[in-house]
Protein backbone atom coordinates (compact mmCIF):
# COMPACT_ATOMS: atom_id res chain seq x y z
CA UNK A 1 -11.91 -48.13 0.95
CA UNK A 2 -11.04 -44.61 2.26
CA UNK A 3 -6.90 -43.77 1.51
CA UNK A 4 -4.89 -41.58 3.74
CA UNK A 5 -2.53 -39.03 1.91
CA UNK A 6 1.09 -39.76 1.19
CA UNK A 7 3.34 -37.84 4.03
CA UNK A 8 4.12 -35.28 1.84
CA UNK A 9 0.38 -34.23 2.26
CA UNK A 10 0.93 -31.97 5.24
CA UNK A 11 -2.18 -30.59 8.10
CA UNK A 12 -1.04 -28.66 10.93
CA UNK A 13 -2.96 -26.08 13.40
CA UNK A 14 -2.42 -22.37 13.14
CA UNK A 15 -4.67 -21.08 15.64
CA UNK A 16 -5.03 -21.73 18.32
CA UNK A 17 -1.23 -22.02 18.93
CA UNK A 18 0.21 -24.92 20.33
CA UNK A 19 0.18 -25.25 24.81
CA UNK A 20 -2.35 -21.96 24.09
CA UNK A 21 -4.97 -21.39 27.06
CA UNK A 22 -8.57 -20.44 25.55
CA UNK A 23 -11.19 -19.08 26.52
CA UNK A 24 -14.28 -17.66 24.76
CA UNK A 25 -14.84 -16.69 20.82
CA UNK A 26 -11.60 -18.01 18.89
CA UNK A 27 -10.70 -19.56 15.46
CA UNK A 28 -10.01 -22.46 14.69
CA UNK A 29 -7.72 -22.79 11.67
CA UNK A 30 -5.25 -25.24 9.92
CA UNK A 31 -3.15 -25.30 6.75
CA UNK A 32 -2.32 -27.94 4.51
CA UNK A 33 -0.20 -28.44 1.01
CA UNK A 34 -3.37 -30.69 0.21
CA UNK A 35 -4.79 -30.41 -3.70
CA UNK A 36 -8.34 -30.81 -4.24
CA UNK A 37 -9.49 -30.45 -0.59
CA UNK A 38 -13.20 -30.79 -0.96
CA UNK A 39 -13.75 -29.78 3.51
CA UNK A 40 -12.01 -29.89 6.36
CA UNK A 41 -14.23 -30.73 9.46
CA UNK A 42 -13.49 -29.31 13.18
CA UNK A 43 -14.40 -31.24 16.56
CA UNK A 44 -14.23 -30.40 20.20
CA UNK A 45 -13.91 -32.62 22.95
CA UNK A 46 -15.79 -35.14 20.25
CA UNK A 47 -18.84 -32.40 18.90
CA UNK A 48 -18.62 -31.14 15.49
CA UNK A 49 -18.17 -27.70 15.98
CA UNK A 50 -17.99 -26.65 12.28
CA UNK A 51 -17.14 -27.25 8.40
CA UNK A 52 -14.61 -25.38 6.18
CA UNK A 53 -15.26 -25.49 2.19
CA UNK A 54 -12.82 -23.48 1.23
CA UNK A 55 -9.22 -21.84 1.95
CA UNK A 56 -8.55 -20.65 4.36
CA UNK A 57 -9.10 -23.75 6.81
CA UNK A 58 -10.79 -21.99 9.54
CA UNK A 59 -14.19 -21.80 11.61
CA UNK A 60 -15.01 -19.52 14.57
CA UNK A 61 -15.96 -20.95 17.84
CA UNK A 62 -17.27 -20.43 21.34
CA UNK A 63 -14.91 -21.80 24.47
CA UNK A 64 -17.23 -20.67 27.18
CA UNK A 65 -15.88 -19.75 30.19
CA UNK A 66 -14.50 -22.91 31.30
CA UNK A 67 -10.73 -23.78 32.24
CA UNK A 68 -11.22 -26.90 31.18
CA UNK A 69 -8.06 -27.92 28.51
CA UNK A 70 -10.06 -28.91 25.17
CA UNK A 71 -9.10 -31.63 22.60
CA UNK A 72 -9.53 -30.09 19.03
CA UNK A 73 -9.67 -32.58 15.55
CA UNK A 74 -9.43 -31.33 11.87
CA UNK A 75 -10.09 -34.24 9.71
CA UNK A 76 -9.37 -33.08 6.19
CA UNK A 77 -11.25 -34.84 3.03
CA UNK A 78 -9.79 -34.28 -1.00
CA UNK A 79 -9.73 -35.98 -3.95
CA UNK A 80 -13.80 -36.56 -4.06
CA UNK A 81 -13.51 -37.61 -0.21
CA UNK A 82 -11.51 -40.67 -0.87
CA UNK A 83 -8.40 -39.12 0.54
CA UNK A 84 -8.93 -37.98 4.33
CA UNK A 85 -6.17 -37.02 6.70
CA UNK A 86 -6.21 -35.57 10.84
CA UNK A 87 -4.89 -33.50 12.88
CA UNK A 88 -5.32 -33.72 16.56
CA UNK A 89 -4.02 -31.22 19.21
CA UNK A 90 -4.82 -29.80 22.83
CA UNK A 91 -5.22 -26.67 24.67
CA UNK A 92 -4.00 -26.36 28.25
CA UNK A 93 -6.03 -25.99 31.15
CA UNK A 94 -5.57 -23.27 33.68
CA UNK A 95 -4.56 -24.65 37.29
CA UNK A 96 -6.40 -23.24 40.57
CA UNK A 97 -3.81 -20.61 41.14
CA UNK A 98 -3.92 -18.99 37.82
CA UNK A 99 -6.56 -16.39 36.98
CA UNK A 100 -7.21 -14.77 33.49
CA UNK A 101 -8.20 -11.71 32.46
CA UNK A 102 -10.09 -11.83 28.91
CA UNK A 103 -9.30 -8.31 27.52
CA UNK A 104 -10.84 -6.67 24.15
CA UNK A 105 -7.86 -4.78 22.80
CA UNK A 106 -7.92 -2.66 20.21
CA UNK A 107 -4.79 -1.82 18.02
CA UNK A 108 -4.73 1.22 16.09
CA UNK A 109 -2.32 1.27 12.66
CA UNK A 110 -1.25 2.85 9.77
CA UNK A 111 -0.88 -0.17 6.66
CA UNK A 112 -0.05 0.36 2.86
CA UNK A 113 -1.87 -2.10 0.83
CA UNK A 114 -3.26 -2.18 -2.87
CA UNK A 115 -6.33 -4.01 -1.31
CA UNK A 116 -8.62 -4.01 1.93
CA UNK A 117 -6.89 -5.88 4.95
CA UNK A 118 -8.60 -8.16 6.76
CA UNK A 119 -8.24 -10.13 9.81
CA UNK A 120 -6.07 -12.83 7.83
CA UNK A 121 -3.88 -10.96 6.16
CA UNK A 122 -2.15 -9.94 9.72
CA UNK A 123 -0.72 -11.67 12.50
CA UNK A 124 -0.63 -9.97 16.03
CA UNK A 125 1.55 -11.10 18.97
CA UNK A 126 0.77 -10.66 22.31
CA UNK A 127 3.82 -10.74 25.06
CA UNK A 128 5.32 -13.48 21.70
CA UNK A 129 2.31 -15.61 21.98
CA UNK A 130 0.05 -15.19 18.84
CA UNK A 131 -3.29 -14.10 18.99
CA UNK A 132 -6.86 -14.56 17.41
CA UNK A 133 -7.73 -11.43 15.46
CA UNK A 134 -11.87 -11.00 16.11
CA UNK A 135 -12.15 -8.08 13.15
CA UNK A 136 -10.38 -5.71 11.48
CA UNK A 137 -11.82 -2.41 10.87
CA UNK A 138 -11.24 0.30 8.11
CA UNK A 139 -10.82 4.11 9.86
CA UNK A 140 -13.04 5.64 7.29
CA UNK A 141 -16.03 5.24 6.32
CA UNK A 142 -17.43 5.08 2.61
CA UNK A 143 -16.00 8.20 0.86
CA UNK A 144 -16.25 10.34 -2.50
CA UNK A 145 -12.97 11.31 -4.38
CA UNK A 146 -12.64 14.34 -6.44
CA UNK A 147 -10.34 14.17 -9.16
CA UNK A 148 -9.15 18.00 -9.76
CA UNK A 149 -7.03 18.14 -12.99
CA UNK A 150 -5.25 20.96 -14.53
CA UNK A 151 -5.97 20.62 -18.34
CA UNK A 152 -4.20 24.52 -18.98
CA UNK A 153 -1.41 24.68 -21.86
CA UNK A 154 1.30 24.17 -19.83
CA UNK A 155 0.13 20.86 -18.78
CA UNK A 156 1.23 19.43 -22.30
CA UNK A 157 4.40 17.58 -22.98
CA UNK A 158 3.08 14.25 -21.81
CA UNK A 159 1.55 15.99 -18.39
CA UNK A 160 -1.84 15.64 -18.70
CA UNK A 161 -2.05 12.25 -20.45
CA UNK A 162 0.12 10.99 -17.57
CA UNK A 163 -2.14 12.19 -14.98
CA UNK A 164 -5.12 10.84 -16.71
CA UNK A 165 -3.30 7.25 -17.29
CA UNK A 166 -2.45 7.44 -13.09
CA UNK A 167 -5.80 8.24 -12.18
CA UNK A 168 -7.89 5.25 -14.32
CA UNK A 169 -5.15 2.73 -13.01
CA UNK A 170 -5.56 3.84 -9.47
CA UNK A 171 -9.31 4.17 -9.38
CA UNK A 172 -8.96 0.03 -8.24
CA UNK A 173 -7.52 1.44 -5.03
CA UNK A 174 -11.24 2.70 -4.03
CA UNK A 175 -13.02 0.23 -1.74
CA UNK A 176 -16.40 -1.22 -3.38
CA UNK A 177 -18.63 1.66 -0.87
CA UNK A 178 -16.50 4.59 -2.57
CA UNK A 179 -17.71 6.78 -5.84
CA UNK A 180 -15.45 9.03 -7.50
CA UNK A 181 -16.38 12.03 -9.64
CA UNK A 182 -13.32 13.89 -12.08
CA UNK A 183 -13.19 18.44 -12.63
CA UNK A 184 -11.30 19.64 -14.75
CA UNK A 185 -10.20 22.97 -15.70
CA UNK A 186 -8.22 25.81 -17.31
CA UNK A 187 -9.31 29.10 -17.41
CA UNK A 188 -13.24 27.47 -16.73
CA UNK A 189 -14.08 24.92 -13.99
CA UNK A 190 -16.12 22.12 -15.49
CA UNK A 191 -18.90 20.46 -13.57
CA UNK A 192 -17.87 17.69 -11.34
CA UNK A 193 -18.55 14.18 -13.39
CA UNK A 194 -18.98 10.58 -12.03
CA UNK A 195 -15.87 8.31 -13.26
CA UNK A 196 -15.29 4.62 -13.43
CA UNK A 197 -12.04 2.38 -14.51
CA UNK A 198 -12.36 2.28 -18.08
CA UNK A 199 -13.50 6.12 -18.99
CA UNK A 200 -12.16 7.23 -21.64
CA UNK A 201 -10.99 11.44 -21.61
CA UNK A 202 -10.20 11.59 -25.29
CA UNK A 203 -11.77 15.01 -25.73
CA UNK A 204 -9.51 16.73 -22.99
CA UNK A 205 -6.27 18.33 -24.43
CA UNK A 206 -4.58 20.85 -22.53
CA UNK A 207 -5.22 24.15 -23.39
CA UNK A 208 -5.99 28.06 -21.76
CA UNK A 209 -5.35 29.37 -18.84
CA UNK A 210 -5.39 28.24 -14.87
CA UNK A 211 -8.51 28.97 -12.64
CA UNK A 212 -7.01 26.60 -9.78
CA UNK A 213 -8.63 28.47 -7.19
CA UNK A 214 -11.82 28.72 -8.21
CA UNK A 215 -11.59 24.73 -8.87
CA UNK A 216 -10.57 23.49 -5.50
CA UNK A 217 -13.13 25.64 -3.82
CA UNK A 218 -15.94 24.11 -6.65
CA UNK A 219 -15.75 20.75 -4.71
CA UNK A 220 -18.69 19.28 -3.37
CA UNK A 221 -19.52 16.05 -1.62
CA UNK A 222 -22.65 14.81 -3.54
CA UNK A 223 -24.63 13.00 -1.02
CA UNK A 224 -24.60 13.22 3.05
CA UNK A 225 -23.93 9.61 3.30
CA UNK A 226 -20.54 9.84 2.83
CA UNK A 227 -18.25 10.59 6.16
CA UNK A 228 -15.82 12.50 4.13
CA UNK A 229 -14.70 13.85 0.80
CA UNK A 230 -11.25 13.76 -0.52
CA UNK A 231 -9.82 15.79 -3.50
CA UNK A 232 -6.72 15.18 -5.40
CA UNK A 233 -5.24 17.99 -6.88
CA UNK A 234 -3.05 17.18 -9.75
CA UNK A 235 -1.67 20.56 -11.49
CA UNK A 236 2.07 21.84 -12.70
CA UNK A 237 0.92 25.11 -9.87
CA UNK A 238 0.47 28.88 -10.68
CA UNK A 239 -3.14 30.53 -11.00
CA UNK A 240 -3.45 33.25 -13.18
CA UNK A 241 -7.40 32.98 -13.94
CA UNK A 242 -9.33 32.85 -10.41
CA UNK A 243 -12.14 35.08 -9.14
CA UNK A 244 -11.63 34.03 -5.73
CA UNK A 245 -8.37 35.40 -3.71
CA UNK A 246 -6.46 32.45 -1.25
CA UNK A 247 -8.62 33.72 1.41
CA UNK A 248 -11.94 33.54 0.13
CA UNK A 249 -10.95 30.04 -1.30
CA UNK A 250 -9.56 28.63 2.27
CA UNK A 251 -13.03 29.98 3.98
CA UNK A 252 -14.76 28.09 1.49
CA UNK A 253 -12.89 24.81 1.89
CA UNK A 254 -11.80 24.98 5.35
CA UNK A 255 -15.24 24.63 6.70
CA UNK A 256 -16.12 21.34 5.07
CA UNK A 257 -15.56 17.86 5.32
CA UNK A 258 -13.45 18.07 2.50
CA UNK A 259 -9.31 16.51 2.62
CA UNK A 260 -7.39 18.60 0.14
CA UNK A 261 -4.02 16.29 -1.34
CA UNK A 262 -2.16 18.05 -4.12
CA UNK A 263 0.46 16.18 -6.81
CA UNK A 264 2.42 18.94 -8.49
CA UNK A 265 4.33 18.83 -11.81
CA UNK A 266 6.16 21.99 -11.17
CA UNK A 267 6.74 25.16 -8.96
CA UNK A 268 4.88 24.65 -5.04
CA UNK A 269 1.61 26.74 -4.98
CA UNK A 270 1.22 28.42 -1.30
CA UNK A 271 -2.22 28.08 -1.78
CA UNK A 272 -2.69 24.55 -2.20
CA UNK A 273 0.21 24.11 0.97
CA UNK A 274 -2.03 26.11 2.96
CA UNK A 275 -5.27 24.25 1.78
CA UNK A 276 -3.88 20.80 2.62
CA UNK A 277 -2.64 21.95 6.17
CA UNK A 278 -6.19 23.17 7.08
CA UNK A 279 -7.41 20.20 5.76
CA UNK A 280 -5.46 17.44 7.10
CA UNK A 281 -3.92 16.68 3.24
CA UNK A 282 -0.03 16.88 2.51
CA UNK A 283 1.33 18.20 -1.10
CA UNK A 284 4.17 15.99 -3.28
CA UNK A 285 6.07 17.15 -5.78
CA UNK A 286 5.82 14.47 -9.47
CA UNK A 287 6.78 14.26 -12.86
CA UNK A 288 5.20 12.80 -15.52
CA UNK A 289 7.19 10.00 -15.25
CA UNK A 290 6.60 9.57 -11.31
CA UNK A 291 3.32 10.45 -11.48
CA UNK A 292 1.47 7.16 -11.46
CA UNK A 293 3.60 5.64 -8.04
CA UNK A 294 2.18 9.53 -6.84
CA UNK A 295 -1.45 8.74 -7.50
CA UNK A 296 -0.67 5.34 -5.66
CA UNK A 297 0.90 6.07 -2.77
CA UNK A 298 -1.73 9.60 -2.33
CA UNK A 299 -4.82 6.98 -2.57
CA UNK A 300 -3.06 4.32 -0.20
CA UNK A 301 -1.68 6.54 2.51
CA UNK A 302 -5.78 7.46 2.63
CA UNK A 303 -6.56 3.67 3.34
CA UNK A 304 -3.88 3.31 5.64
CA UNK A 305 -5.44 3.57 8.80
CA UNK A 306 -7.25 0.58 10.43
CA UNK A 307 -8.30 -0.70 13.68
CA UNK A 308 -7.22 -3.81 14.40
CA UNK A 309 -9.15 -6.22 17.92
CA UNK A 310 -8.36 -9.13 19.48
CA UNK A 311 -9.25 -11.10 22.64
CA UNK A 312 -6.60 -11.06 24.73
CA UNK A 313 -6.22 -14.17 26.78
CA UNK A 314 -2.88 -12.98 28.75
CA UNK A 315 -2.84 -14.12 32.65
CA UNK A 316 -0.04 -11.66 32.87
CA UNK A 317 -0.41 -7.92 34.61
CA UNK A 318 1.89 -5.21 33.58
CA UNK A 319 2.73 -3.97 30.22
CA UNK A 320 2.19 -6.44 27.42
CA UNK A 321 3.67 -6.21 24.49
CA UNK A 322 2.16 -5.82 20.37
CA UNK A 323 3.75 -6.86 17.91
CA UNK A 324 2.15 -6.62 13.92
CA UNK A 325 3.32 -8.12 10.83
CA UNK A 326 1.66 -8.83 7.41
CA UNK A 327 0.23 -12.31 6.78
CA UNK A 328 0.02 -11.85 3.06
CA UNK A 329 2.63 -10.45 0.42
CA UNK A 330 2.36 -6.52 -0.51
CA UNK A 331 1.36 -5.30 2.93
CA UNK A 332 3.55 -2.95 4.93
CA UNK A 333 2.96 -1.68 8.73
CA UNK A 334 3.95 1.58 8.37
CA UNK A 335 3.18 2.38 12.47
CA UNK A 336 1.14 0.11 14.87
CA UNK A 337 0.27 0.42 18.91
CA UNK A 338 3.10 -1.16 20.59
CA UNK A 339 1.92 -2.24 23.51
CA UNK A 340 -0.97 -1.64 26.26
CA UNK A 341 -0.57 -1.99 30.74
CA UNK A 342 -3.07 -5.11 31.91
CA UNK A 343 -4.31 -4.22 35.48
């Protein structure tokens, strides 16, 4: 004999919303305190329309075009399907005199995260009414990252091991498409070499001179497939060792699809302000001490921008207003379209 839960055992729709109109592609999702759900099953208007095995409780599913108000059931089994509980609730149906206009909008924001966003880690609001996110989509593509360290002498007292301690802690921050590669120099630019969390640099002690020039313009993305390259210049400034002048560096730089960021443990370099200008980078000023939560917020401010859609189905013309906050702990909207005019 099947057992329903005790009340405590709670199942309740998230999307679609309660009184919500639908029409076309949507989830259907529900959450529950449940322990040891084995599925939750999904009907509508009496056909199974899907199965869920696993958190979260949600399938996708095709309205149609019709007006028609829908009854939706999530019937929830646990505990080796001996426990089942349901949910039942109902869309509205539009009346003759409304009309609805199914729009595709597309929300464009800036996000600090330590991991990829997706379309459940956000909630978007549409004139206060929540709304079915279809996808969210990263603004870059896959990328290589160029670690450009400054091993001279005067990156001792702690400088250079901090740098190296921020970049193999950050290197989790790259997205599973990504490659990163590490140069390093003094007086000499070393050859660019492929890193991973986990390398050990041992061997490098700071010592020499500063070629910082003739290291920045070294960079080079190592395969076409990649959209863009982006090189993070960690050095305490000052370049007494070059062969190139600013100018001949910037030319060589400038004219690539290369993004020039700079962490600095001492005196501003004008030519690494200039290179991250014509590059689309910014500098920051560190310490060894800040240097890690520098690393971090250099690698996240690159995965910041995303591209949010969802299916508007608003009746209402005018402006309608957007509204985006995080699902999901450690997410932050840093800027997000507020708004968009329905004709």
């Amino acid at each position: 004999m099947r057992m329903t839960f005790a009340l405590a055992a709670l199942l309740t729709f998230v999307q679609p919303p309660p009184g919500a109109q639908v029409i076309g592609p949507s989830y259907i999702e529900v959450k529950t305190d449940a322990a040891n759900v084995n599925r939750v099953e999904f009907t509508v208007d009496g056909v199974l329309a899907g199965v869920a095995r696993q958190a979260p409780w949600r399938i996708a599913h095709d309205f149609g075009t019709s007006p028609a108000a829908h009854t939706i059931e999530a019937k929830l089994f646990a505990n080796g399907y001996r426990d089942v509980r349901t949910a039942t609730m109902s869309t509205v149906a539009l009346t003759a005199g409304e009309s609805v206009v199914v729009d595709l909008v597309e929300v464009p924001l800036r996000l600090r995260s330590s991991k990829q966003v997706t379309a459940s880690d956000l909630r978007i609001r549409e004139n206060g009414v929540e709304q079915t996110i279809r996808d969210v989509k990263t603004q870059r593509g896959a990328a290589h990252f160029v670690f450009v360290v400054d091993r001279s002498l005067s990156m001792g007292d702690g400088k250079l091991a901090a740098a190296l301690r921020a970049i193999n802690e950050n290197l989790k921050m790259l997205r599973p498409d990504d490659t990163a590669s590490i140069v390093f120099f003094n007086h000499n630019v070393t050859k660019a070499r492929t890193i991973a969390r986990g390398d050990s640099f041992a061997e490098i002690t700071p010592s020499g001179g500063t070629s910082l020039r003739d290291a920045v313009a070294s960079i080079r993305s190592p395969d076409q497939k990649y959209d863009r390259t982006y090189a993070i210049v960690i050095t305490d400034g000052g370049d007494r060792n070059s062969e190139l002048s600013d100018e001949e560096a910037l030319r060589l730089i400038s004219n690539t699809h290369t993004l020039i960021d700079a962490i600095i443990l001492g005196d501003r370099s004008s030519f690494l302000d200039r290179a991250a200008k014509n590059t689309g980078g910014s500098v920051v000023r560190a310490s060894a001490r800040s240097m890690n939560d520098a690393l971090h917020d250099a690698l996240a401010d690159i995965n910041s921008r995303y591209l949010a859609v969802y299916q508007s189905h608003g009746t209402q013309r005018g402006w309608r207003t957007i509204d985006v906050t995080p699902r999901t702990r450690g997410i932050t909207i840093l800027a997000a379209r507020k708004g968009y005019f329905a004709e």
